[in-house]
Protein backbone atom coordinates (compact mmCIF):
# COMPACT_ATOMS: atom_id res chain seq x y z
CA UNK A 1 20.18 -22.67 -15.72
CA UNK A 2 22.02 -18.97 -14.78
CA UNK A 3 23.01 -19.31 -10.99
CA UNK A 4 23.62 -15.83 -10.09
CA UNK A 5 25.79 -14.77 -7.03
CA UNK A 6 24.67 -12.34 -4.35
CA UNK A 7 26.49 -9.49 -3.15
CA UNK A 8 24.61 -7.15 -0.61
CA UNK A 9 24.36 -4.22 1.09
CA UNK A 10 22.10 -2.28 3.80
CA UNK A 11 22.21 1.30 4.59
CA UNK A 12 20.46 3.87 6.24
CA UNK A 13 17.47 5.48 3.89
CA UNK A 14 16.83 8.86 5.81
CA UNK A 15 17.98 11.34 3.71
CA UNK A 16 17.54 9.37 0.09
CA UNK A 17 14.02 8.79 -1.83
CA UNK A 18 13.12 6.15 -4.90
CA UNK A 19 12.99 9.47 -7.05
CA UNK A 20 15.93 11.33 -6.14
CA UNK A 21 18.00 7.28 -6.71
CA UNK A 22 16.28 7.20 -9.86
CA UNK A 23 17.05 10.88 -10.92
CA UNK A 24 20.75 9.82 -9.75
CA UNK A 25 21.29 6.51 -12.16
CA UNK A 26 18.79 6.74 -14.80
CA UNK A 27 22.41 8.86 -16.19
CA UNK A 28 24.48 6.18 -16.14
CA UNK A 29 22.32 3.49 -16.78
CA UNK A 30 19.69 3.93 -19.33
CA UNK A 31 16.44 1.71 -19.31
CA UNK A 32 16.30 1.66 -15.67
CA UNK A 33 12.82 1.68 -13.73
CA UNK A 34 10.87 2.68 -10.54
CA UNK A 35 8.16 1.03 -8.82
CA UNK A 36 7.25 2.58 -5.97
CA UNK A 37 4.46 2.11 -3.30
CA UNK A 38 2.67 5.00 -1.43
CA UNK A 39 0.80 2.24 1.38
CA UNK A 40 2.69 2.25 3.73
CA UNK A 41 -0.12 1.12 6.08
CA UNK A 42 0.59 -2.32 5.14
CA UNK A 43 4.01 -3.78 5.96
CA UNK A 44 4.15 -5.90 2.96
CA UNK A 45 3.38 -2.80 0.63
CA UNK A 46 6.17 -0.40 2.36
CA UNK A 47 8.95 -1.18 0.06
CA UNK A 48 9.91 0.92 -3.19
CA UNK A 49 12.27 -0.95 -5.54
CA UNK A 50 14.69 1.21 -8.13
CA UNK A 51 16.00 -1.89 -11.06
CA UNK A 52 19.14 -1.04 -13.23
CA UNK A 53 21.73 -2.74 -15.51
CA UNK A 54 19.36 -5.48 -17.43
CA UNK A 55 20.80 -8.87 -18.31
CA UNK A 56 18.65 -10.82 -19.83
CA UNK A 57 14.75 -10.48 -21.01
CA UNK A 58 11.57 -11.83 -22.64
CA UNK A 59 8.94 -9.78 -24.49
CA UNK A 60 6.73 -10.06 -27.73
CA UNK A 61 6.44 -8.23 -30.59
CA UNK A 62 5.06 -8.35 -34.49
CA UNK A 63 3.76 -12.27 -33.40
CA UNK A 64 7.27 -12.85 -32.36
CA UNK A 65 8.89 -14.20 -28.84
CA UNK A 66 12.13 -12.73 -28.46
CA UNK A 67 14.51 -13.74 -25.52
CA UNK A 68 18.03 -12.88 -24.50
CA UNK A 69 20.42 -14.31 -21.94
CA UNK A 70 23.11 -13.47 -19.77
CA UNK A 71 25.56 -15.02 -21.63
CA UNK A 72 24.70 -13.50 -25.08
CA UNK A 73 22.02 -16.86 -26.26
CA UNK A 74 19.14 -15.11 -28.01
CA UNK A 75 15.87 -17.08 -29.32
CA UNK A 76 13.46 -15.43 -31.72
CA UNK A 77 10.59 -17.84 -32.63
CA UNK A 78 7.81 -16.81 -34.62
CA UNK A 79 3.99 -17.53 -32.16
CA UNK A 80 1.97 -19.81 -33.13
CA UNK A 81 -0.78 -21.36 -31.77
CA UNK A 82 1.80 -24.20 -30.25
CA UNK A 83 3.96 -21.71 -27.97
CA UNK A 84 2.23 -21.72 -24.82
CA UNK A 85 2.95 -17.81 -23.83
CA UNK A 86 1.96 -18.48 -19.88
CA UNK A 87 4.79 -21.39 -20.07
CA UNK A 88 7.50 -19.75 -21.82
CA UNK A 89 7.51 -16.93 -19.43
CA UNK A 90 7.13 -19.28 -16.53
CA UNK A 91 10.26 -20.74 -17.64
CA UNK A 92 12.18 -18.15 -18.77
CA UNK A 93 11.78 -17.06 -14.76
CA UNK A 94 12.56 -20.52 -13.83
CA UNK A 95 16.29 -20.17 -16.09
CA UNK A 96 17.29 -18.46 -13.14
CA UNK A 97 19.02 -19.63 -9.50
CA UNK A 98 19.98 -17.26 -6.69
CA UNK A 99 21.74 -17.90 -3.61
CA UNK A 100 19.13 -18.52 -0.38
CA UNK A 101 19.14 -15.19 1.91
CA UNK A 102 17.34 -14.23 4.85
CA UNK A 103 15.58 -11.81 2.85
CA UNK A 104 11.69 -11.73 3.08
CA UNK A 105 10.85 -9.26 0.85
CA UNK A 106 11.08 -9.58 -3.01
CA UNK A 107 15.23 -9.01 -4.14
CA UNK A 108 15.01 -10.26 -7.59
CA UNK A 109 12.80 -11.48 -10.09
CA UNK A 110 11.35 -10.53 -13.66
CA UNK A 111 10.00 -6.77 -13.59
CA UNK A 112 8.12 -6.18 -16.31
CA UNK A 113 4.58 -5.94 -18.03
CA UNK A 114 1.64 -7.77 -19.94
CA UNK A 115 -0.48 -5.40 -22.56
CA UNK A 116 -3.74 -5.67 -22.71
CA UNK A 117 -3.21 -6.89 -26.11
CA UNK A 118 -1.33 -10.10 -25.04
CA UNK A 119 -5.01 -11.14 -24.17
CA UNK A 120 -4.75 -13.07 -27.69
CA UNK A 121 -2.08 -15.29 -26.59
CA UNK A 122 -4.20 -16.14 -23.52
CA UNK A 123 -7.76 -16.34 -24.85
CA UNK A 124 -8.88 -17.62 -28.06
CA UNK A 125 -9.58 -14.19 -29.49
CA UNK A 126 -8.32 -12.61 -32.74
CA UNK A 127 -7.29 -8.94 -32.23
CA UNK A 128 -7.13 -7.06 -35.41
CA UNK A 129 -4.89 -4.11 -35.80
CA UNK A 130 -6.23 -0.53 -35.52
CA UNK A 131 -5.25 2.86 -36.53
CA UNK A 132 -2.88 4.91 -34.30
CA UNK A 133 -0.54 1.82 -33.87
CA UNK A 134 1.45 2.66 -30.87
CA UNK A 135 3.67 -0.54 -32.14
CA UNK A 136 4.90 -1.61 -28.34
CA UNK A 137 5.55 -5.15 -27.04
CA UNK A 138 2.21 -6.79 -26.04
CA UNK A 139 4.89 -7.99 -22.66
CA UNK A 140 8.18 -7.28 -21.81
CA UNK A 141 10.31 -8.70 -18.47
CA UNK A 142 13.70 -8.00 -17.76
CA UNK A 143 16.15 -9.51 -15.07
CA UNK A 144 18.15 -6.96 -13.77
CA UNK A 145 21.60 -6.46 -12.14
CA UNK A 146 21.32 -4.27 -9.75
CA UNK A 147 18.10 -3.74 -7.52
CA UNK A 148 17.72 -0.90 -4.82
CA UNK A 149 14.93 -1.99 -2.65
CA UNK A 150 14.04 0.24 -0.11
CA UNK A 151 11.75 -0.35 3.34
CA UNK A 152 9.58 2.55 4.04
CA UNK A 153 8.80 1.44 7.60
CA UNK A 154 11.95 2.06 8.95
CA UNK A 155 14.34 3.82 6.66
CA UNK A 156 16.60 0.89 5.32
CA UNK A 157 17.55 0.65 1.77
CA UNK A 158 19.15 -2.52 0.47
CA UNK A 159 21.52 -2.54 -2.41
CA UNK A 160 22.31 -5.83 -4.88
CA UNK A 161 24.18 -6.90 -7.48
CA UNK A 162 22.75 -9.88 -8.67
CA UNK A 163 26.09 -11.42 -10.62
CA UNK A 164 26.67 -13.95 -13.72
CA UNK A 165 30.53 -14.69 -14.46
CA UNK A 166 31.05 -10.68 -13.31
CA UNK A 167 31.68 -8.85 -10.72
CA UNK A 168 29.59 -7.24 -8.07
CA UNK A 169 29.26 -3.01 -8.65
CA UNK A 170 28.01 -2.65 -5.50
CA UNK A 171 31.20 0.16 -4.45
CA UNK A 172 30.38 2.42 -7.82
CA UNK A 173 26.61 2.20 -7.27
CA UNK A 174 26.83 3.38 -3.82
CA UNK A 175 29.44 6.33 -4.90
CA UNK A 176 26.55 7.19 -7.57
CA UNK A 177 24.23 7.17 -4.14
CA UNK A 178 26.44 9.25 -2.28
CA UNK A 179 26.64 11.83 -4.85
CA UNK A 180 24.55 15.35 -3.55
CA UNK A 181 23.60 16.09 -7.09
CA UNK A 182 21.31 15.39 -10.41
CA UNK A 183 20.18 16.29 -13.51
CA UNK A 184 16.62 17.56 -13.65
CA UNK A 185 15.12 18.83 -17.01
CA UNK A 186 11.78 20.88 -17.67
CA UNK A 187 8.55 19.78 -19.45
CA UNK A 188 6.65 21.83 -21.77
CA UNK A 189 2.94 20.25 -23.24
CA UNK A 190 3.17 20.96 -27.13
CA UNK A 191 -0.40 22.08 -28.64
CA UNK A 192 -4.06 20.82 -27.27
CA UNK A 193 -4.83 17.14 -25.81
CA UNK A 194 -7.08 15.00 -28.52
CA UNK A 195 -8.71 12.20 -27.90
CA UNK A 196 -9.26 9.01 -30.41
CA UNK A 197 -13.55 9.50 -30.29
CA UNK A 198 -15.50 12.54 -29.67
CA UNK A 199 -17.88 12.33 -26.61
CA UNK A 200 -20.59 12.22 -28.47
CA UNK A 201 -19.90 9.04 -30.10
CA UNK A 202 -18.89 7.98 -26.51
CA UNK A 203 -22.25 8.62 -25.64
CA UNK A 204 -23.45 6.38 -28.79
CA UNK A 205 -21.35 3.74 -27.60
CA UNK A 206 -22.53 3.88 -24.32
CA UNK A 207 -25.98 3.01 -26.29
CA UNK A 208 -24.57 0.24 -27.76
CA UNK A 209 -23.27 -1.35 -24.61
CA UNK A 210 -26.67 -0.48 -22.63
CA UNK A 211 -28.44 -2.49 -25.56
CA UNK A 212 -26.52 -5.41 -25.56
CA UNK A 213 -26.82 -5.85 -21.64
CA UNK A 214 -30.21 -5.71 -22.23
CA UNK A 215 -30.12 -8.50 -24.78
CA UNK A 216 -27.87 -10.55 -22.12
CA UNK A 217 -25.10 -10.58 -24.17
CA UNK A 218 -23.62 -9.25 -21.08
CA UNK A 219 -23.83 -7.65 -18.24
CA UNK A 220 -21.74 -5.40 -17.97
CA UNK A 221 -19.06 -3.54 -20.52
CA UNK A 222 -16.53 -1.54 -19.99
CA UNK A 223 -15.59 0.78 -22.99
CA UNK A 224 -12.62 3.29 -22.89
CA UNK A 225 -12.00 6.76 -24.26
CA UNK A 226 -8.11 7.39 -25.58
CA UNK A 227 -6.07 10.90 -25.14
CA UNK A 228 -3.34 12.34 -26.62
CA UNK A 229 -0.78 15.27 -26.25
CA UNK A 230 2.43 16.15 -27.46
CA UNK A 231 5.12 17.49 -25.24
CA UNK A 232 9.19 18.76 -25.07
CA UNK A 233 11.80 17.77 -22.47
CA UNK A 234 11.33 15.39 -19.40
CA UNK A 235 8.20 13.05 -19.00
CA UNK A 236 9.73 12.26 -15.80
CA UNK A 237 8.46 15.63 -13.88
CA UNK A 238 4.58 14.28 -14.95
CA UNK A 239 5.40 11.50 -13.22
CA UNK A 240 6.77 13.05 -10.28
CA UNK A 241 3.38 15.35 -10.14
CA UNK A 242 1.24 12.22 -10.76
CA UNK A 243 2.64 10.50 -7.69
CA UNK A 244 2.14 13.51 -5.66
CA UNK A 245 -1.79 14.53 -6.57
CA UNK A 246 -2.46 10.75 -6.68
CA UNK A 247 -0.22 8.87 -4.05
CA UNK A 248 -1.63 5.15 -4.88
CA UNK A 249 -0.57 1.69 -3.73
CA UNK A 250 1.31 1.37 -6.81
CA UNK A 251 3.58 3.99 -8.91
CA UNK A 252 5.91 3.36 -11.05
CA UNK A 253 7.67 4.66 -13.93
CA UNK A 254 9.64 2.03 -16.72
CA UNK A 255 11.90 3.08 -19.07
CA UNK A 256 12.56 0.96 -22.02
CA UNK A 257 14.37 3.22 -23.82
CA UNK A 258 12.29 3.98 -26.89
CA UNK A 259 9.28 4.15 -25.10
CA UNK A 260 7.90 4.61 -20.90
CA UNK A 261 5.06 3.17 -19.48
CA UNK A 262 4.72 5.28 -16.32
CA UNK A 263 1.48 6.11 -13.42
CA UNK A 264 -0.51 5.83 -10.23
CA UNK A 265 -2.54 2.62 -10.49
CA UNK A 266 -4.88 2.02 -7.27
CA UNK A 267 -5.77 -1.35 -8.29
CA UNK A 268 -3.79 -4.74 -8.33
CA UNK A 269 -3.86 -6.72 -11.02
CA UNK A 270 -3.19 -9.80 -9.31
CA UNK A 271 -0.67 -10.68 -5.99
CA UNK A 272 0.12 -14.43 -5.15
CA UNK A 273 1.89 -14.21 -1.77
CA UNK A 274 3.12 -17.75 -0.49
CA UNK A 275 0.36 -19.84 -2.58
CA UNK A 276 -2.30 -17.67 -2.27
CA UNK A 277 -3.83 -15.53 -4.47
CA UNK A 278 -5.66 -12.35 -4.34
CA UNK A 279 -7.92 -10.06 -6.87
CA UNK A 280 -9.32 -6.81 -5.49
CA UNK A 281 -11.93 -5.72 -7.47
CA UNK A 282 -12.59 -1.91 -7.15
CA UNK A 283 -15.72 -1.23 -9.10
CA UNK A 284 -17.93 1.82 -8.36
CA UNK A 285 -17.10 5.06 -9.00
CA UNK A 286 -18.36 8.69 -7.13
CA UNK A 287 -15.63 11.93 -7.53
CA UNK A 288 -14.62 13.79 -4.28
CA UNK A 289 -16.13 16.82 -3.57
CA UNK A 290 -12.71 18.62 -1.82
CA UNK A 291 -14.52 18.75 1.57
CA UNK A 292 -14.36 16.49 3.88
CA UNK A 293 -17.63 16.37 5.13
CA UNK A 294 -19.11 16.52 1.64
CA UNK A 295 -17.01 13.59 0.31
CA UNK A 296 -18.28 11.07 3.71
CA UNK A 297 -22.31 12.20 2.39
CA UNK A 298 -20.83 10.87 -1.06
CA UNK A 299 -19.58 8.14 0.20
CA UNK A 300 -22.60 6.95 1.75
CA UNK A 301 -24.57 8.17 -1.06
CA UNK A 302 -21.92 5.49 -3.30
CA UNK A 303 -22.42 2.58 -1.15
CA UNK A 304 -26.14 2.52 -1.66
CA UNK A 305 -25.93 3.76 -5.23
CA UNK A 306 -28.01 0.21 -6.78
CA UNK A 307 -26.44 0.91 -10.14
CA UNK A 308 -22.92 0.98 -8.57
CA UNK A 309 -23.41 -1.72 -6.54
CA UNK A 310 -25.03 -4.15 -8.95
CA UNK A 311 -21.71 -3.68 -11.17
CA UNK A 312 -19.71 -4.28 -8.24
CA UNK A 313 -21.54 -7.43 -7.40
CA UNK A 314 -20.88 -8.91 -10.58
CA UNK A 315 -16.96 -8.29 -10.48
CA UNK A 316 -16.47 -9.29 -7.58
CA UNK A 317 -18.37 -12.99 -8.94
CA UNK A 318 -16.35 -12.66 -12.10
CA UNK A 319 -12.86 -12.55 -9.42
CA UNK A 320 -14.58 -15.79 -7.86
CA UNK A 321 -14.34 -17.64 -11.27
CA UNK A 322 -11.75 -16.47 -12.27
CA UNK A 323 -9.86 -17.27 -9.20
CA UNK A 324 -11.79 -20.58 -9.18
CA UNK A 325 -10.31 -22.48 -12.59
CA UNK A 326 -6.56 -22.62 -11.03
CA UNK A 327 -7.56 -21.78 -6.91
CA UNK A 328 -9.48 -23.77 -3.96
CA UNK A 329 -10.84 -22.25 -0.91
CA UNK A 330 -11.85 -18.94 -2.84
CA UNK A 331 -13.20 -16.49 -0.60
CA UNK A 332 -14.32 -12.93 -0.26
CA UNK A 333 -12.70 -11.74 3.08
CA UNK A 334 -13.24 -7.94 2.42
CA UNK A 335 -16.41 -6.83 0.69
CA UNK A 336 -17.58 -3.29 -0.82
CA UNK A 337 -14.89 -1.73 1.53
CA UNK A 338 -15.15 2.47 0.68
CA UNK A 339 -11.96 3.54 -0.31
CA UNK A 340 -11.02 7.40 -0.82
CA UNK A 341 -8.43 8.38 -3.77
CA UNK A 342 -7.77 11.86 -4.80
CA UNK A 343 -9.99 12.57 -6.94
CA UNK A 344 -12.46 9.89 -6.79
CA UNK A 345 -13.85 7.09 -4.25
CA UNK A 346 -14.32 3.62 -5.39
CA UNK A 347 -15.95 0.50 -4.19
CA UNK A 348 -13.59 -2.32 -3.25
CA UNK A 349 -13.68 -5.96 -2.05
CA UNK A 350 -10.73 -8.58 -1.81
CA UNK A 351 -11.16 -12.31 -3.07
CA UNK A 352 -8.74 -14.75 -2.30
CA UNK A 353 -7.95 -18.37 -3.14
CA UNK A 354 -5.06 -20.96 -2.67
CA UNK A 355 -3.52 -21.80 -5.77
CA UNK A 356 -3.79 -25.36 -6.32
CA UNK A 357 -0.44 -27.46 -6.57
CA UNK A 358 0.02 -28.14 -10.13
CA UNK A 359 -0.72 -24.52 -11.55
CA UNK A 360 2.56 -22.32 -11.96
CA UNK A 361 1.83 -18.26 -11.27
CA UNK A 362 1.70 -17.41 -14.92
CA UNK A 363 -1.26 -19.84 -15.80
CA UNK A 364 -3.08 -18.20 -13.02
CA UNK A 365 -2.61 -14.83 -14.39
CA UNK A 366 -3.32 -15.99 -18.14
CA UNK A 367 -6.74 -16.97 -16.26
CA UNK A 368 -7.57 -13.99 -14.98
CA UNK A 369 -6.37 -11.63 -17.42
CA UNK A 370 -7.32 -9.03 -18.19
CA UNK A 371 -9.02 -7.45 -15.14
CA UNK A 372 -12.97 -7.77 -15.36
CA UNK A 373 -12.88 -4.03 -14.10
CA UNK A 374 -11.41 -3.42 -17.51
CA UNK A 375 -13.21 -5.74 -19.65
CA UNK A 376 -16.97 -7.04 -18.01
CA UNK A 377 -18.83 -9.80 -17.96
CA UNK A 378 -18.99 -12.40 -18.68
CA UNK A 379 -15.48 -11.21 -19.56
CA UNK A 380 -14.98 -13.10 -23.58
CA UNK A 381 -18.19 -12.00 -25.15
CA UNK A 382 -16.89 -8.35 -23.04
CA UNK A 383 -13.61 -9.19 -24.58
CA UNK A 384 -15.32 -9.56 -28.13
CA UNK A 385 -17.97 -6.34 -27.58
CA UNK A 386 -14.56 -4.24 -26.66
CA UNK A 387 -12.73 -5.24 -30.20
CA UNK A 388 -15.72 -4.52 -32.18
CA UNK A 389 -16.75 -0.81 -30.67
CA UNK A 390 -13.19 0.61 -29.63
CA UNK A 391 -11.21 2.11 -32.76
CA UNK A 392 -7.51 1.68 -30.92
CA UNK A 393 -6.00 -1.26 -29.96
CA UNK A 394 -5.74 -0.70 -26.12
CA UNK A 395 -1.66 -2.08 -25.95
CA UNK A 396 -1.15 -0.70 -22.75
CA UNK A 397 -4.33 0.10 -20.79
CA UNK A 398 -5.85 -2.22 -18.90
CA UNK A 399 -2.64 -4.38 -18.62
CA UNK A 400 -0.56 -5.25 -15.41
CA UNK A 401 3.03 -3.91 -14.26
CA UNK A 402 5.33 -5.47 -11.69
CA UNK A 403 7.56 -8.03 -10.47
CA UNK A 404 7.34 -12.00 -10.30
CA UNK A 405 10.11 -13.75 -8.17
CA UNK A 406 11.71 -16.95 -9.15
CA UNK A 407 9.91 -18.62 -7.20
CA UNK A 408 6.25 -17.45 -8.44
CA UNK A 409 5.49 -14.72 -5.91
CA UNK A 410 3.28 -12.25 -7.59
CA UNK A 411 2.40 -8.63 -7.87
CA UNK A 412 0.96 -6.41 -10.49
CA UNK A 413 -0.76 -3.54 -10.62
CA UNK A 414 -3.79 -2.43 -13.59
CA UNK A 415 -2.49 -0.38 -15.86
CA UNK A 416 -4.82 2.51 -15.52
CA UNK A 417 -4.09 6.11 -14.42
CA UNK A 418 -0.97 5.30 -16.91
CA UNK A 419 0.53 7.16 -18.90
CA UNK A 420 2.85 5.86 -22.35
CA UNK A 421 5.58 8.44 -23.76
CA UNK A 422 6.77 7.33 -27.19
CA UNK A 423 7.66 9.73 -29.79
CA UNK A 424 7.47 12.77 -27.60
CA UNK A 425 3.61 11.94 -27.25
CA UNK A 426 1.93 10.87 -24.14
CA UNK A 427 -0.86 7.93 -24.64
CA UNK A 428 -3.61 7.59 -21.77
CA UNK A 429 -6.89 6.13 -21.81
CA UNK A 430 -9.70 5.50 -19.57
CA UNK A 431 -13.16 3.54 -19.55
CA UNK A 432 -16.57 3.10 -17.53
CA UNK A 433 -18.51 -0.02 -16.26
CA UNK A 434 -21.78 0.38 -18.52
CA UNK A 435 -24.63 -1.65 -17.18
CA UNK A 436 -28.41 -1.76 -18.17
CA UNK A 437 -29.21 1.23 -16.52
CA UNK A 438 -26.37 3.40 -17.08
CA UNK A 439 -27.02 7.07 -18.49
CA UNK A 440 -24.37 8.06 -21.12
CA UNK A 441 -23.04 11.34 -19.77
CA UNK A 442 -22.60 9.62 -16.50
CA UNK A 443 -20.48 7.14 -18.19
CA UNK A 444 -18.69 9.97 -20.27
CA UNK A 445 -18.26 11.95 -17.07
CA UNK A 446 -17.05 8.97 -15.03
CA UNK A 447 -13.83 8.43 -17.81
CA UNK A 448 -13.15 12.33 -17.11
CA UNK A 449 -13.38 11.95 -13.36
CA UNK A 450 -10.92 9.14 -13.44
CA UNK A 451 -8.15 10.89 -15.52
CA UNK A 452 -8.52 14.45 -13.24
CA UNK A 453 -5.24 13.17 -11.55
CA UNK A 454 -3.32 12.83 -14.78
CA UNK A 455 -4.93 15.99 -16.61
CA UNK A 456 -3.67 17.91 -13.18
CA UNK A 457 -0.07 15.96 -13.35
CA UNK A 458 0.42 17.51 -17.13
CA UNK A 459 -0.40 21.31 -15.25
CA UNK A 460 1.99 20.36 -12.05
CA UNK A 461 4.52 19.08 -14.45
CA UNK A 462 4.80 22.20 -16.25
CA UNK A 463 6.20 24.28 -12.76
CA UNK A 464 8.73 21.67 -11.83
């Protein structure tokens, strides 16, 4: 066990934002992150966290679990079917002690995320590897030193230094604060975007997908399309374009050194608040128009769409059981709730269920992972379809990024409208929900329609 000491501090947050802290450390301490909300609306969505100065982390890679310490202890195991992934992160979380505080909002915890391609550790599913290896961990969590967490709603920020047999920084973080200035850095796109399939064999695959919901293999699929495009000098300013065409519930930007994971996701993953646990399934898909007026005719015109609705039905069952194997009292509280997004509107409902006693938060996410919005249903023979037709290995997409206290508390977004920077290359992919009676250039034009924010980011970025 690592009991960590507390040192605190609140100031005023009125002239200070999560990106111009970040801007201000990510100097002096590399592999820092962001995770930022834009919903303020909701009081327990209002706070932006800034996380520097890791000391100690869990992540896989190459069929390996690798896991540092505070004091220096490292473990490297090789996985096999034994080591119980949902347990070993569960405990790595549990390693730690803080002292009680007063604090009711998330101070400390494991940031982090799970790939889509950690799926194998959860499922019994082999995942064979494809060309264009992007060769990151399938998850990675990090405690960290030092967390900024800053309250929206009324312009507090709260500083910590989260100590193991060392002293609190909290004097030379709050000098870096103070300081008026920061390094910025342009961005320059380097030749044309290319994506891993041409839209015609989209379209094919579409086909595909459309004849095996036919068959009842299942009923729904959702396949994804993969871009590319190599750029010079600071990912950073797409970020800081992304979060201002698509202000989302969750943004965030991680930096792991030799690679970033960084976007505006609209969707969580998964949040267990106090026992309970919620899914919000946002399936069905209509872009904005740009007028007003227009976009509430669409709306209507998407909540009666049967295609669109039918796919939403069945996610929002798929949440139900999924929620169901570790959960009682599951319940749909909001249902096909029209919600407007930049560039698109989407369908979404809310299930909820209270986890049952003897189920730690990581079993429950191993259970309903990966999001059926990403994968269909029923979600393994999905899970199966998506190996066979896709010619990537989806790593990223279609994961979850976020924070889990030590206690359990839970909240991840989808990794979608993400980008990943490695190699001076940005990776970003999106899919469609095919059903029986989708039509393929719908489905094609749906994938484009979801990445307008981040094709309009790369633009934006290139003024900053």
């Amino acid at each position: 066990m690592y009991t960590l000491t507390t040192e605190s501090k609140k100031i005023i947050a009125d002239t200070i934002t999560p990106v111009s802290i970040y801007l201000k450390l990510r100097d002096q301490f590399p592999h820092s992150l962001l995770l930022e909300s834009s919903d303020y609306h909701a009081n327990k969505n209002s706070f932006s966290y800034i996380c520097c100065n890791p000391i100690a982390s869990i992540k896989a890679k190459n069929n390996t679990l690798l896991v540092s310490y505070p004091d220096g202890k490292k473990i490297e195991k090789k996985i096999t079917p034994e080591v119980h992934i949902p347990s070993e992160i569960e405990n790595f979380a549990q390693q730690f002690k803080t002292e009680e505080t007063n604090y009711k909002f998330i101070h400390n915890g494991i940031f982090g995320y799970t790939g889509y391609d950690a799926v194998k550790y959860f499922e019994s599913i082999e995942l064979r590897e494809k060309e264009d290896k992007l060769d990151i961990p399938d998850f990675y969590y990090a405690v960290y030193q030092n967390i900024i967490a800053i309250n929206h709603f009324n312009n507090e920020a709260y500083l910590f230094s989260h100590n193991y047999n060392s002293e609190s920084n909290l004097d030379s973080l709050l000098a870096i604060l103070q300081t008026k200035n920061f390094a910025q850095f342009n961005f320059t796109t380097d030749g044309e975007i290319i994506s891993n399939i041409e839209d015609e064999v989209y379209k094919q695959n579409v086909e595909k997908a459309k004849q095996h919901c036919a068959r009842g293999d299942v009923f729904q699929l959702v396949l994804s399309k993969r871009f590319t495009q190599k750029f010079k000098g600071d990912d950073f300013n797409v970020y800081r374009a992304l979060r201002s065409v698509n202000p989302s519930p969750y943004l965030f930007y991680f930096d792991y050194g030799n690679f970033k994971i960084f976007g505006s996701s609209p969707e969580a993953q998964l949040v267990v608040e106090n026992e309970i646990a919620e899914i919000h399934p946002i399936a069905g898909t209509i872009k904005r128009s740009g007028n007003d007026e227009r976009d509430a005719e669409l709306a209507k015109q998407l909540a009666s769409d049967a295609k669109e609705n039918s796919e939403h039905v069945m996610l929002v069952d798929l949440a139900r059981n999924d929620l169901s194997r570790n959960c009682a009292e599951v319940n749909v509280e909001t249902y096909r709730e029209i919600q407007f997004f930049s560039h698109v509107i989407h369908l979404v409902s809310k299930v909820t269920g209270k986890k049952k006693n003897n189920i730690n938060t990581m079993q429950l996410v191993a259970d309903t992972f990966p999001a059926g919005t990403l994968s269909g249903a029923p979600k393994y023979k999905a899970l199966e379809l998506i190996e066979k037709y896709e010619t990537v290995n989806r790593t990223f997409y279609g994961g979850a990024i976020g924070v889990m206290d030590f206690k359990g508390n839970f909240n991840h977004a989808i990794m979608i409208r993400t980008f990943l920077s490695k190699d001076h290359q940005l990776h970003w992919q999106a899919g469609a929900g095919i059903v029986t009676d989708s039509k393929p250039e719908n489905e094609l034009q749906e994938v484009y329609n979801k990445l307008g924010a981040l094709t309009k980011a790369l633009e934006i970025a290139k003024e900053l």
